[in-house]
N, C-alpha and C. Protein backbone atom coordinates (compact mmCIF):
# COMPACT_ATOMS: atom_id res chain seq x y z
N UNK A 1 0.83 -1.18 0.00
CA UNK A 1 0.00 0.00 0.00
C UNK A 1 0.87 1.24 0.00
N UNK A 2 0.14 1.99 -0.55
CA UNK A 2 0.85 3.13 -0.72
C UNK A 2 1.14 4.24 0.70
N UNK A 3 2.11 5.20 1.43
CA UNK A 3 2.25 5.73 2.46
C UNK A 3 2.18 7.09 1.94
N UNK A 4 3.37 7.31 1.04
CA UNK A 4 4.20 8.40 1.01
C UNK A 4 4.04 9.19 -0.73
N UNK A 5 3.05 9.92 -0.75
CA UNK A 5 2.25 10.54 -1.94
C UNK A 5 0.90 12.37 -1.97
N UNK A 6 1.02 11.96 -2.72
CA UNK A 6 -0.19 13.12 -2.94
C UNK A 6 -1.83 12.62 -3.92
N UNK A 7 -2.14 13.41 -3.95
CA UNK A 7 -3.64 13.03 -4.28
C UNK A 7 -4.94 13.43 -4.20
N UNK A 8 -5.92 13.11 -4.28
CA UNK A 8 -7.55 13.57 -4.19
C UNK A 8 -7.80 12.60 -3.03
N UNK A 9 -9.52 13.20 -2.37
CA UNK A 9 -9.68 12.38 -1.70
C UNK A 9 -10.90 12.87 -1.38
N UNK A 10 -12.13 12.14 -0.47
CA UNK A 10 -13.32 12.72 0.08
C UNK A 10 -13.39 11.56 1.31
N UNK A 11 -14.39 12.69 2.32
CA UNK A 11 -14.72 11.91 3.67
C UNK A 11 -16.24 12.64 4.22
N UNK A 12 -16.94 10.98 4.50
CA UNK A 12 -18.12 11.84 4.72
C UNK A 12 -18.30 11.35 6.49
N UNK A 13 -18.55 12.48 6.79
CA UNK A 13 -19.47 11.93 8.55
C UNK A 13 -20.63 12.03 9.08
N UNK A 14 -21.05 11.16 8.87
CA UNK A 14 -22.43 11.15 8.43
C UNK A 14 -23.32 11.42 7.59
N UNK A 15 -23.95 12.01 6.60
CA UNK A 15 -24.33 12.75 5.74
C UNK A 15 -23.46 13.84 5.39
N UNK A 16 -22.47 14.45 6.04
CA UNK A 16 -21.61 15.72 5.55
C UNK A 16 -20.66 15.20 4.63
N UNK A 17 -20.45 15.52 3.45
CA UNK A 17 -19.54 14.77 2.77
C UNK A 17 -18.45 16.22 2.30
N UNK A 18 -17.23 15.92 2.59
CA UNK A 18 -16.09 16.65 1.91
C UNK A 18 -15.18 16.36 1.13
N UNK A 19 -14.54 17.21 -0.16
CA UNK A 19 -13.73 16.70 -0.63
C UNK A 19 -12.40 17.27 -0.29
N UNK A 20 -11.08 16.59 -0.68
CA UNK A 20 -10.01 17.53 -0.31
C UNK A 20 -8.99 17.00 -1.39
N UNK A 21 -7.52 17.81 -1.57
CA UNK A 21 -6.37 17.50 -1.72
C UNK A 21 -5.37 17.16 -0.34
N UNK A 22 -4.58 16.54 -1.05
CA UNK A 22 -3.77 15.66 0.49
C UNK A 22 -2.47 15.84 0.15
N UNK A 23 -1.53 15.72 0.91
CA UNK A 23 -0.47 14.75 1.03
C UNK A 23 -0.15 13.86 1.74
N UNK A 24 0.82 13.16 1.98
CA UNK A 24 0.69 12.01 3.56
C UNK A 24 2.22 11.77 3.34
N UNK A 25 2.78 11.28 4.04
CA UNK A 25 3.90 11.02 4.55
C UNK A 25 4.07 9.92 6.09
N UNK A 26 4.95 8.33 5.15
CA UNK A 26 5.23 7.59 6.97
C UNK A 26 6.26 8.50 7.79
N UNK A 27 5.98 8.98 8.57
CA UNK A 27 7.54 9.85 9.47
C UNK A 27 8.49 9.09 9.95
N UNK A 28 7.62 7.94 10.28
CA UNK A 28 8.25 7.06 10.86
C UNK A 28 7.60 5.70 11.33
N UNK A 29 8.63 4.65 11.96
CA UNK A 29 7.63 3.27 12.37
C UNK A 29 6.47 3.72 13.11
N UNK A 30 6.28 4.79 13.27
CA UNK A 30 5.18 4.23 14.27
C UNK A 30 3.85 5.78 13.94
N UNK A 31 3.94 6.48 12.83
CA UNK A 31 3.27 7.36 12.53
C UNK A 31 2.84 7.84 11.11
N UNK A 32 1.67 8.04 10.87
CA UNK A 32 1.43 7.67 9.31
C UNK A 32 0.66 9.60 9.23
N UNK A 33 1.28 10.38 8.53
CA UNK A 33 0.72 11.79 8.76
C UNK A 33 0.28 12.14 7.43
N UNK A 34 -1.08 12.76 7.15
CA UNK A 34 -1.98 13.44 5.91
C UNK A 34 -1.98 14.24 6.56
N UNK A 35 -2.07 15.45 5.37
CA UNK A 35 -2.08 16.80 5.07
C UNK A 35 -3.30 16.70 4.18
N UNK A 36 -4.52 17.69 4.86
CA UNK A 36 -5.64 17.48 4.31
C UNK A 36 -6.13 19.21 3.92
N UNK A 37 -6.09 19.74 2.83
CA UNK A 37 -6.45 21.25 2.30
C UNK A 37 -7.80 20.94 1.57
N UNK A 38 -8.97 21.34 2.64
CA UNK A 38 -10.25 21.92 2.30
C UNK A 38 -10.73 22.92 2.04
N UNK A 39 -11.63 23.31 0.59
CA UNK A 39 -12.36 24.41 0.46
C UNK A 39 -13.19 24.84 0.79
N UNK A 40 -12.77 26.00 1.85
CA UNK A 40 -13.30 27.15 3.04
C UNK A 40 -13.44 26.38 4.49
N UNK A 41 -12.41 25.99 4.64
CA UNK A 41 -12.18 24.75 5.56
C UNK A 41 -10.68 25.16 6.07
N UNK A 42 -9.38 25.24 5.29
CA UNK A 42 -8.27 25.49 5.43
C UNK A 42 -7.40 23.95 5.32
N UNK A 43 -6.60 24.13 6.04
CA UNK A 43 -5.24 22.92 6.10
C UNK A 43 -5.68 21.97 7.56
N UNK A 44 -5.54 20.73 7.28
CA UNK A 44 -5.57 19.89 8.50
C UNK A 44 -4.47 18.75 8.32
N UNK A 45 -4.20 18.29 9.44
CA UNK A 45 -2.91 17.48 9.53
C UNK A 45 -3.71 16.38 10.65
N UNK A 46 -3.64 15.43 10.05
CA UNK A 46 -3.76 14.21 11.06
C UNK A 46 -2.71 13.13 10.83
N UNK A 47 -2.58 12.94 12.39
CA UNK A 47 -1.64 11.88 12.34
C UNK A 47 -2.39 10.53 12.42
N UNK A 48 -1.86 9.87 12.32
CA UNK A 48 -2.39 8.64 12.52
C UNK A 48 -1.43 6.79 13.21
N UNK A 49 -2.01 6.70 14.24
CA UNK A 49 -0.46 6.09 15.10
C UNK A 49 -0.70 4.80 14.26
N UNK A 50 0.71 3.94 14.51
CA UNK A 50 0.41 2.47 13.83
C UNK A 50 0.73 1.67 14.75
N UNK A 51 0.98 1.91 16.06
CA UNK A 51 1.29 1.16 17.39
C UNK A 51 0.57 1.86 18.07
N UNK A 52 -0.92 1.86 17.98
CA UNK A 52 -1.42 2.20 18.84
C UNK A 52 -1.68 1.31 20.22
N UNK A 53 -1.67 0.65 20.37
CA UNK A 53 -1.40 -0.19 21.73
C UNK A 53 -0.14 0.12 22.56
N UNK A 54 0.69 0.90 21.82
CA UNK A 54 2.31 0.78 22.55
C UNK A 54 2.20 2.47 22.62
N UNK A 55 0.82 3.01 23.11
CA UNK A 55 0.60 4.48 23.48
C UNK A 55 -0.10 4.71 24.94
N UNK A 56 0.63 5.38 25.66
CA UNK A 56 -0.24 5.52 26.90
C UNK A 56 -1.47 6.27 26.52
N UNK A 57 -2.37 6.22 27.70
CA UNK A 57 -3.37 6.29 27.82
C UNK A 57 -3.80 8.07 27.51
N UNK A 58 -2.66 8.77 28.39
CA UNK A 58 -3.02 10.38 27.83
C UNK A 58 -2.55 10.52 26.38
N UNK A 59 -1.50 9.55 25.41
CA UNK A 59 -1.63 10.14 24.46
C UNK A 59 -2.57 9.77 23.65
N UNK A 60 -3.40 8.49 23.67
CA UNK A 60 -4.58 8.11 23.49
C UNK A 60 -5.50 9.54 23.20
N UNK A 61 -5.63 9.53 24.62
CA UNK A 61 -6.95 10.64 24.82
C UNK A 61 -6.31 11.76 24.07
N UNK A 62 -5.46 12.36 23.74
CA UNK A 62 -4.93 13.53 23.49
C UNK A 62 -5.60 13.22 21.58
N UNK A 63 -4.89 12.21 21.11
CA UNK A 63 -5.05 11.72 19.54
C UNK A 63 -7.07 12.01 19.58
N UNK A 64 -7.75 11.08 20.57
CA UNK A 64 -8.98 11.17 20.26
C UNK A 64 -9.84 12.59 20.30
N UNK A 65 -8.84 13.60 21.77
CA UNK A 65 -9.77 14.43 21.42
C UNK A 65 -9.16 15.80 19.91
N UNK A 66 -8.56 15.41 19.69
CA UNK A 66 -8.33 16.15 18.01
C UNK A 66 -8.89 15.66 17.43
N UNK A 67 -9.30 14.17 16.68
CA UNK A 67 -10.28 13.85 15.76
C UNK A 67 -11.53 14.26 16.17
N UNK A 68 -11.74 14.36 17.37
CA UNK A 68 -13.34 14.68 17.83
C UNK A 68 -13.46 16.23 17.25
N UNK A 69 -12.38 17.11 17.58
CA UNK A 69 -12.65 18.24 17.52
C UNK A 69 -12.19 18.64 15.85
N UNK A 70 -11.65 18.04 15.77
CA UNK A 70 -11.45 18.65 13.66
C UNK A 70 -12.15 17.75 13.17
N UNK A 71 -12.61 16.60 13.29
CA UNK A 71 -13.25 15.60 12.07
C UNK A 71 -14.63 15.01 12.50
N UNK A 72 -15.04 14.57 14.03
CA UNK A 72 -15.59 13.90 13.86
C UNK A 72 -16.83 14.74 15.26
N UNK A 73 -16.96 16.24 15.15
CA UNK A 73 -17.78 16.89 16.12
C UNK A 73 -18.98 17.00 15.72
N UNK A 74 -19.83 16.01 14.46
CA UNK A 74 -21.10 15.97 14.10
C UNK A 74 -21.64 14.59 14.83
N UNK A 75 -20.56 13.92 15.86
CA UNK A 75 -20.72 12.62 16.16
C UNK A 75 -21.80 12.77 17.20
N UNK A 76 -22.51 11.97 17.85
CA UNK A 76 -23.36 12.30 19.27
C UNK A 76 -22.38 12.14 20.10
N UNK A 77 -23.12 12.94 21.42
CA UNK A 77 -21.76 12.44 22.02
C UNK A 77 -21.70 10.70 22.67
N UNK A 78 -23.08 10.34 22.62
CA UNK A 78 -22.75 8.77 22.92
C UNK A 78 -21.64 8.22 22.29
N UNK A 79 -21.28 8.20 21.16
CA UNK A 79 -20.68 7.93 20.25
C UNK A 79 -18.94 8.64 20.37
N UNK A 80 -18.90 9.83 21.01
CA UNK A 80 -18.08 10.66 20.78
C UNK A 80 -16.99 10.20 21.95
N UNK A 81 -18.31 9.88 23.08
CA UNK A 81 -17.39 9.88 24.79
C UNK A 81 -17.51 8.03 25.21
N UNK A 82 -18.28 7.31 23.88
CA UNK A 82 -18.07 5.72 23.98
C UNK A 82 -16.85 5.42 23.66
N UNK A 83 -16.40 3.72 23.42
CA UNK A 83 -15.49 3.20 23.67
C UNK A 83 -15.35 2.58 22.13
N UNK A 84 -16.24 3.23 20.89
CA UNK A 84 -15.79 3.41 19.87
C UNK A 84 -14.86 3.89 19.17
N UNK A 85 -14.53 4.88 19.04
CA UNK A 85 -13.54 5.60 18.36
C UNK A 85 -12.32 4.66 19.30
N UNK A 86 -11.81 4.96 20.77
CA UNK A 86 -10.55 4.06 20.60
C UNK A 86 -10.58 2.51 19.86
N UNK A 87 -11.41 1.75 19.34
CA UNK A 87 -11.70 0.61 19.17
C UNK A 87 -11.37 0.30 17.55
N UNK A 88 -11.69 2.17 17.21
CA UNK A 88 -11.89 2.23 15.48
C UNK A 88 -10.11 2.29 15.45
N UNK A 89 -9.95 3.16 16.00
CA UNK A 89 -8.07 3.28 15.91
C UNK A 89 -7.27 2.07 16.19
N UNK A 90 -7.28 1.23 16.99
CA UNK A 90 -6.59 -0.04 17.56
C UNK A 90 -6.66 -0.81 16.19
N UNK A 91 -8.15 -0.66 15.56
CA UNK A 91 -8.59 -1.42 14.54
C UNK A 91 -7.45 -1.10 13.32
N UNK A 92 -7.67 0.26 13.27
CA UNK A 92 -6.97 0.72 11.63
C UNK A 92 -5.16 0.28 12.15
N UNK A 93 -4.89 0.38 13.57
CA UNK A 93 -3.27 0.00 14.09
C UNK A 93 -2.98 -0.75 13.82
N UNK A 94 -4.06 -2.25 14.01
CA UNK A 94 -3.33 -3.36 14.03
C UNK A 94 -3.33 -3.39 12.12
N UNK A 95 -4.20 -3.05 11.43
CA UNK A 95 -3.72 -3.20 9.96
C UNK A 95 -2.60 -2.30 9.42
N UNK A 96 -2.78 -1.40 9.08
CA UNK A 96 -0.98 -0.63 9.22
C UNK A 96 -0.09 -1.54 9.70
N UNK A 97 -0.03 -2.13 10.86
CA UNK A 97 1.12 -2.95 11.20
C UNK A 97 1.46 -4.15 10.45
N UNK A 98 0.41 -4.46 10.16
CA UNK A 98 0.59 -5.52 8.84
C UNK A 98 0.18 -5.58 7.86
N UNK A 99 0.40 -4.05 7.33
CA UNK A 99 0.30 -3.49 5.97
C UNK A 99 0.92 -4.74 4.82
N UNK A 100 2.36 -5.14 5.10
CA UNK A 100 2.48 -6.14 4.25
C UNK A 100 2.08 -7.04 3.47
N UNK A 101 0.67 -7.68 5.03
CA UNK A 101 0.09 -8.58 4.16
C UNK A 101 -1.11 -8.14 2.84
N UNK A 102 -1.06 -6.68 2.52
CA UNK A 102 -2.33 -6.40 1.70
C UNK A 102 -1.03 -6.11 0.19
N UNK A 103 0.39 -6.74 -0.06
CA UNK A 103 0.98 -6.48 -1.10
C UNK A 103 0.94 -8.00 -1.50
N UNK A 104 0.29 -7.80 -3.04
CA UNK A 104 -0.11 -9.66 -3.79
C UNK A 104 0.65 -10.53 -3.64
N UNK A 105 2.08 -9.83 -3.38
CA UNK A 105 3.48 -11.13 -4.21
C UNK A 105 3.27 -11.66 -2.70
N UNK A 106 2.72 -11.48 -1.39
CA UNK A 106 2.69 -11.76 -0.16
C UNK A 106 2.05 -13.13 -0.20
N UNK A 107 2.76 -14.39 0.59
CA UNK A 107 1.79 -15.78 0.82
C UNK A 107 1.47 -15.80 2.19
N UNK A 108 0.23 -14.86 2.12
CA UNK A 108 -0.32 -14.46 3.45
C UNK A 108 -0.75 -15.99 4.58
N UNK A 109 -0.97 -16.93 3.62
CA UNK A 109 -1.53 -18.27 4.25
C UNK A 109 -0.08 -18.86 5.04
N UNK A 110 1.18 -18.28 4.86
CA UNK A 110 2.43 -18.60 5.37
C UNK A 110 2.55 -17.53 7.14
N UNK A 111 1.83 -16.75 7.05
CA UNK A 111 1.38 -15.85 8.45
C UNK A 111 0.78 -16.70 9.10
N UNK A 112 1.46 -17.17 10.47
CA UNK A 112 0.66 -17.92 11.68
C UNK A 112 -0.54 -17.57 12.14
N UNK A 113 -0.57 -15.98 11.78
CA UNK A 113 -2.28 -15.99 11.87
C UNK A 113 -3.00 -15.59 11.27
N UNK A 114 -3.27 -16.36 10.14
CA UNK A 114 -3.80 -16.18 8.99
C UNK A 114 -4.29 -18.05 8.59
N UNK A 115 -5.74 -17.82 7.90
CA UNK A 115 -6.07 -19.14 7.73
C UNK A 115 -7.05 -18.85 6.54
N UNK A 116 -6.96 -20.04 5.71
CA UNK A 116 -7.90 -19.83 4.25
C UNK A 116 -9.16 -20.12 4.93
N UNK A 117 -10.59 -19.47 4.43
CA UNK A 117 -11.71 -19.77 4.68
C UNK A 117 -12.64 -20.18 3.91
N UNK A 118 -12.77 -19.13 2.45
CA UNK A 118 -13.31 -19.67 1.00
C UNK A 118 -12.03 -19.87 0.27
N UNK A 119 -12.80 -20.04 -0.73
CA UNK A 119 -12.04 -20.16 -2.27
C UNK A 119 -12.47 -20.11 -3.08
N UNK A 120 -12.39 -19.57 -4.21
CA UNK A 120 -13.68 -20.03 -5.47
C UNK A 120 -12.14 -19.61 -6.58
N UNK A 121 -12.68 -19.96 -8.01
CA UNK A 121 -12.23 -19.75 -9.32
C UNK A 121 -11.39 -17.67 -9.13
N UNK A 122 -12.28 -17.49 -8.83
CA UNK A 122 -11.92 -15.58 -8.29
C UNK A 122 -11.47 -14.89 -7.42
N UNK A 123 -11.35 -15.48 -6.00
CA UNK A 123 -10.93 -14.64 -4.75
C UNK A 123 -11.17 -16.07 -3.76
N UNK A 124 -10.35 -15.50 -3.11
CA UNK A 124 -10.19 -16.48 -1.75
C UNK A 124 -10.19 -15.54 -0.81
N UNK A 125 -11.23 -15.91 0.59
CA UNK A 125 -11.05 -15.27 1.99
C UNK A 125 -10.34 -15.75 2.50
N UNK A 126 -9.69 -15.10 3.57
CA UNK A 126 -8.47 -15.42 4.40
C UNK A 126 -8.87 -14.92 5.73
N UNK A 127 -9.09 -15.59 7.05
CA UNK A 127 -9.35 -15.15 8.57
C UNK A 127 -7.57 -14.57 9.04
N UNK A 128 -7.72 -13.78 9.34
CA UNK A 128 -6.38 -13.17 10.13
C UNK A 128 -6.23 -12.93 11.47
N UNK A 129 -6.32 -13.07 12.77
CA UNK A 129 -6.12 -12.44 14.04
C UNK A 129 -4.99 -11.68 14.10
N UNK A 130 -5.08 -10.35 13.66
CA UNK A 130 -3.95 -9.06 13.59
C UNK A 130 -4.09 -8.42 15.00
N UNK A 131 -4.92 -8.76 15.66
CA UNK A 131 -5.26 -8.38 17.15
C UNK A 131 -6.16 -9.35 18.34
N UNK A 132 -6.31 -9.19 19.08
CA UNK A 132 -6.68 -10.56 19.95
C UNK A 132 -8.33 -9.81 20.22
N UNK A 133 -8.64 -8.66 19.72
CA UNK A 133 -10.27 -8.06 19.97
C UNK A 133 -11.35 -9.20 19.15
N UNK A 134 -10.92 -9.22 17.65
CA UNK A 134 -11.72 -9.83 16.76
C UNK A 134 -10.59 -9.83 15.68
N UNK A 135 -11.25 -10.72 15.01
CA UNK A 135 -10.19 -11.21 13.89
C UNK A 135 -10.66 -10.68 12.61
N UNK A 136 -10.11 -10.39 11.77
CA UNK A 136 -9.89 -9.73 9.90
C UNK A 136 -10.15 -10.33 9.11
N UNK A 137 -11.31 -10.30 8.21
CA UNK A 137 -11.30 -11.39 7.47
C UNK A 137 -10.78 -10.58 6.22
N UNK A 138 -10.34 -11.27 5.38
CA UNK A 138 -9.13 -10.81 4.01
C UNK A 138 -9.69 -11.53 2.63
N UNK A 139 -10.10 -10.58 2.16
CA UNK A 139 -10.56 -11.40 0.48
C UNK A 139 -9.31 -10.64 -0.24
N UNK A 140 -8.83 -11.62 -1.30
CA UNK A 140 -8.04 -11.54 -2.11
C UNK A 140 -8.79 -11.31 -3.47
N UNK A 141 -8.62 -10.65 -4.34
CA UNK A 141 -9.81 -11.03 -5.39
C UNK A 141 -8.32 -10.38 -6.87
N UNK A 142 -8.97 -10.11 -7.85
CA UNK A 142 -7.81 -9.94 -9.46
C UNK A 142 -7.26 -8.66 -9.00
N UNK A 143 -7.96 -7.89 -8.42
CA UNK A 143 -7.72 -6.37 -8.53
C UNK A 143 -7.79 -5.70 -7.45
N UNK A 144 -7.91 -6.25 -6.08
CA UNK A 144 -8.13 -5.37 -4.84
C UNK A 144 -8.20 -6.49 -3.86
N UNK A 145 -7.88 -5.89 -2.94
CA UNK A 145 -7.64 -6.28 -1.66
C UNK A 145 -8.76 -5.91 -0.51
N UNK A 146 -9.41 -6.29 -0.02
CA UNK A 146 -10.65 -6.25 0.89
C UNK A 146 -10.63 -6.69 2.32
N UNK A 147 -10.35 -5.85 3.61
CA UNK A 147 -10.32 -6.50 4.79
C UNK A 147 -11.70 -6.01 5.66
N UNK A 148 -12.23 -7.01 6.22
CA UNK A 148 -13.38 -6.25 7.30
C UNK A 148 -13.27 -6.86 8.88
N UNK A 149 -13.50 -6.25 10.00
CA UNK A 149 -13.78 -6.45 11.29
C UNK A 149 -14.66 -6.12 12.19
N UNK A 150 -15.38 -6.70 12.88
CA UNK A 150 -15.92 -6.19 13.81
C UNK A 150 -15.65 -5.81 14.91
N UNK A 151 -16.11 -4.31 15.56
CA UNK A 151 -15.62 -3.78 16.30
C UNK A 151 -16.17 -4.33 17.92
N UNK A 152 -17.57 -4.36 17.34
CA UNK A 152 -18.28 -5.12 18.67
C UNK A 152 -19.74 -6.18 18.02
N UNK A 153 -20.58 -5.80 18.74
CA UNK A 153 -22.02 -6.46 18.25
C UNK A 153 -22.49 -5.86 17.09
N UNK A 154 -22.29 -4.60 17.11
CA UNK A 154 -23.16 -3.27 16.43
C UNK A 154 -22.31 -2.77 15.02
N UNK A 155 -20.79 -2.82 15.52
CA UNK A 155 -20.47 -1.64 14.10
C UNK A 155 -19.06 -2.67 13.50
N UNK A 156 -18.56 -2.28 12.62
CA UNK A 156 -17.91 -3.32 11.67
C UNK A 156 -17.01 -1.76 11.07
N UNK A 157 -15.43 -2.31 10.81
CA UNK A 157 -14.33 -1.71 9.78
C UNK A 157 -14.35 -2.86 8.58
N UNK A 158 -14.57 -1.70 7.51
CA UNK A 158 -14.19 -2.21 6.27
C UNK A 158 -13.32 -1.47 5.29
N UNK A 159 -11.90 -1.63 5.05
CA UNK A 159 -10.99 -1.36 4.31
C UNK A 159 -10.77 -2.05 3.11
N UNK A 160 -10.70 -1.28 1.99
CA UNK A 160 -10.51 -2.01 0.66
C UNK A 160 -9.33 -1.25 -0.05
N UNK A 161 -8.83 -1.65 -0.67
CA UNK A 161 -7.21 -1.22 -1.73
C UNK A 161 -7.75 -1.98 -2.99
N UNK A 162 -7.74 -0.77 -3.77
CA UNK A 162 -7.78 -1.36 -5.30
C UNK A 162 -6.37 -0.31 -6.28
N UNK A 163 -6.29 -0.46 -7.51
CA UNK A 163 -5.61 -0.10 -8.37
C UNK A 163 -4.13 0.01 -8.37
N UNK A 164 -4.27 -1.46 -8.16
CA UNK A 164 -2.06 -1.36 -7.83
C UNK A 164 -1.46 -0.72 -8.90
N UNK A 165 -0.34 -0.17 -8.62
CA UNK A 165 0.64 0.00 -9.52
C UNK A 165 1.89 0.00 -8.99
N UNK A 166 2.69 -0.65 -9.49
CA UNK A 166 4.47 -0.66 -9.20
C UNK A 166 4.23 -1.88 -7.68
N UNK A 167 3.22 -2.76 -7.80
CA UNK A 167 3.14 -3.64 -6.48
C UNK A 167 2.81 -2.66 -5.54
N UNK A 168 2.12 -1.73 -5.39
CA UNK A 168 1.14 -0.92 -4.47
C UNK A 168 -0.26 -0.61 -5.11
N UNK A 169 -0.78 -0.24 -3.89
CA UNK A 169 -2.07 -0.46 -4.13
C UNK A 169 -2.23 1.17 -3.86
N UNK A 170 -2.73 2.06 -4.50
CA UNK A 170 -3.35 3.51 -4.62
C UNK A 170 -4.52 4.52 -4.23
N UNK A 171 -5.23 3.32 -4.28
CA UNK A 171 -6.53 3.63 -4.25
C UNK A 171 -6.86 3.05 -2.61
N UNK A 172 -7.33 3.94 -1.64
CA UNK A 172 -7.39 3.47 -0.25
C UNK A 172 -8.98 4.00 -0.12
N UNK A 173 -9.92 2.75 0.99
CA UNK A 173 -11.34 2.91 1.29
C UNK A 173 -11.09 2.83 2.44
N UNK A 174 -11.69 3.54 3.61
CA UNK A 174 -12.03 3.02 5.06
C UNK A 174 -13.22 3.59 5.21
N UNK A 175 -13.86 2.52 6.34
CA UNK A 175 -15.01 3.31 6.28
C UNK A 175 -15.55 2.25 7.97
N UNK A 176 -16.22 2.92 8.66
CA UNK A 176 -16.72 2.62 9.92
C UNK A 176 -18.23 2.97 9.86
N UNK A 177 -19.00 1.55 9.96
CA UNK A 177 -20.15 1.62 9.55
C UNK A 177 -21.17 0.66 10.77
N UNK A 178 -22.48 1.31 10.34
CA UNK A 178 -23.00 0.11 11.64
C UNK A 178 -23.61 -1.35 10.96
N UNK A 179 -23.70 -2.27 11.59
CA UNK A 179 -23.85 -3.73 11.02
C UNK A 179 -24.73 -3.96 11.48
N UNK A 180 -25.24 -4.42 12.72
CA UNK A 180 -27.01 -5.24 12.59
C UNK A 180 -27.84 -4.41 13.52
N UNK A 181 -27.46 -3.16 13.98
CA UNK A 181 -28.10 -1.72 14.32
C UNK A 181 -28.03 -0.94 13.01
N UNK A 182 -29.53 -0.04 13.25
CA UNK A 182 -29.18 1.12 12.41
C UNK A 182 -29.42 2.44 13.49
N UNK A 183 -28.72 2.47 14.53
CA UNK A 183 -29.55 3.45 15.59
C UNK A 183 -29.31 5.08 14.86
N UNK A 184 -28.38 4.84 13.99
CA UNK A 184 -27.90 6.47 13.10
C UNK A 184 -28.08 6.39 11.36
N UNK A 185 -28.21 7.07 11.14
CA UNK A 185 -28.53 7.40 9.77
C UNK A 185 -27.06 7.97 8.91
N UNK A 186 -26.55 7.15 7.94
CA UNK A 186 -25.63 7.39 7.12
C UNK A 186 -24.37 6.45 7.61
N UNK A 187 -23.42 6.52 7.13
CA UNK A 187 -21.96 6.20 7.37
C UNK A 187 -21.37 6.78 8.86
N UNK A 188 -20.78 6.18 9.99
CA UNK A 188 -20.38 7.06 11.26
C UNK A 188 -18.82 7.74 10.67
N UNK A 189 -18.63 7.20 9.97
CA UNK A 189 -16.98 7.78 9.28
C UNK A 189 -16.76 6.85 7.53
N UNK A 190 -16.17 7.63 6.91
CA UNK A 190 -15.95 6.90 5.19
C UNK A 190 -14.75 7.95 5.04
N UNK A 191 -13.92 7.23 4.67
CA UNK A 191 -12.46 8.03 4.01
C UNK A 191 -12.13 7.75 2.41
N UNK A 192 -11.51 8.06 1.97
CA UNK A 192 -11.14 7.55 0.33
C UNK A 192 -9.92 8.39 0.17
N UNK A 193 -8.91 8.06 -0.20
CA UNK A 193 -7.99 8.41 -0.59
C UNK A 193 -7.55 7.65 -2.25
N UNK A 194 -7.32 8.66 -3.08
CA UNK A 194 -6.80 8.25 -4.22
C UNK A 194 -5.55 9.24 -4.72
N UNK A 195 -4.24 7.90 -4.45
CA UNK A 195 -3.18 8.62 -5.14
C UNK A 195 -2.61 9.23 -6.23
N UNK A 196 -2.42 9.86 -6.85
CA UNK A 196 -2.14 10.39 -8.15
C UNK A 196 -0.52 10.44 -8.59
N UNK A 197 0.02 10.40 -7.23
CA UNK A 197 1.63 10.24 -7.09
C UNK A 197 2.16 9.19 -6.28
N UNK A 198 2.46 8.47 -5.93
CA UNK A 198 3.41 7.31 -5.16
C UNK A 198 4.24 7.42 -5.14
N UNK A 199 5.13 7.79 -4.29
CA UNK A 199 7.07 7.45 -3.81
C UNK A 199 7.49 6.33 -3.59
């Protein structure tokens, strides 16, 4: 997958949908940073940790309350002051950390925790435990890469990578959605990033 680029992109929260230009940059092992320029909006910078488990607890809270307050202050606050959002981050951590396994030439079924589940003529699922909360399930398919999890009873991460080029994948989906509740109306978070440049 791609880190270190520029590009288009849109994010909706809830019904609010925005578009932006980006950049992003890995700084380092353990920090993944976009540069997000919205119209009549200005410049935003989010970081984004990839060890989030190997973060104390105030810098936790410190990371959550900036997304609350630049991205995600249309949230309720049930939602805002629940045990979601840290759950959504741990989620997107433990994949970043094993970003690897979403590059094709990868024999992900050679990962101890990783196990085939389907198969057909087109794509094969793959179960992953990338974290000990709930486990990843991984479709492989010609052209994209597809991971989903559940966060609890109620809401589910689904990340997809399509349009490799140079053995990366360009095209980035996240999106945090609810699964067998509908207690809210729309998407609780949807990201899209599409690269136009790759380093």
């Amino acid at each position: 997958m791609c880190f270190n680029g520029e590009g288009r992109g849109q994010m909706k929260v809830f019904n609010q949908k925005f578009r932006f230009s980006f950049e992003s940059k890995k700084l380092n092992s353990s920090t993944w940073a976009i540069g997000i320029s919205m119209p009549l909006k200005g410049e935003l910078r989010v970081n984004i940790p990839i060890h989030w488990e190997k973060l104390s607890q105030s810098e936790k809270t410190q990371i959550m309350d900036k997304l609350k307050n630049d991205l995600l202050n249309t949230w309720p606050k049930d939602l805002q002051n629940g045990p979601i959002l840290n759950l959504f981050l741990s989620k997107i951590s433990a994949l970043l950390v094993h970003g690897d396994a979403t590059r094709k030439e990868d024999n992900d079924l050679s990962r101890p925790q990783c196990m085939k589940v389907k198969e057909d003529t087109q794509e094969q699922t793959i179960q992953c435990h990338l974290d000990p909360a709930a486990p990843w399930y991984f479709e492989v398919a010609s052209e994209s890469h597809y991971w989903s999890s559940w966060l609890d009873e109620n809401y589910k991460v689904n990340f997809n990578l399509t349009d490799e080029k140079n053995s990366r994948f360009t095209d980035f989906f996240l999106s945090l959605v609810e699964g067998n509740s509908h207690k809210y109306q729309g998407p609780l978070f949807q990201l899209e990033l599409h690269f136009a440049m790759c380093e």
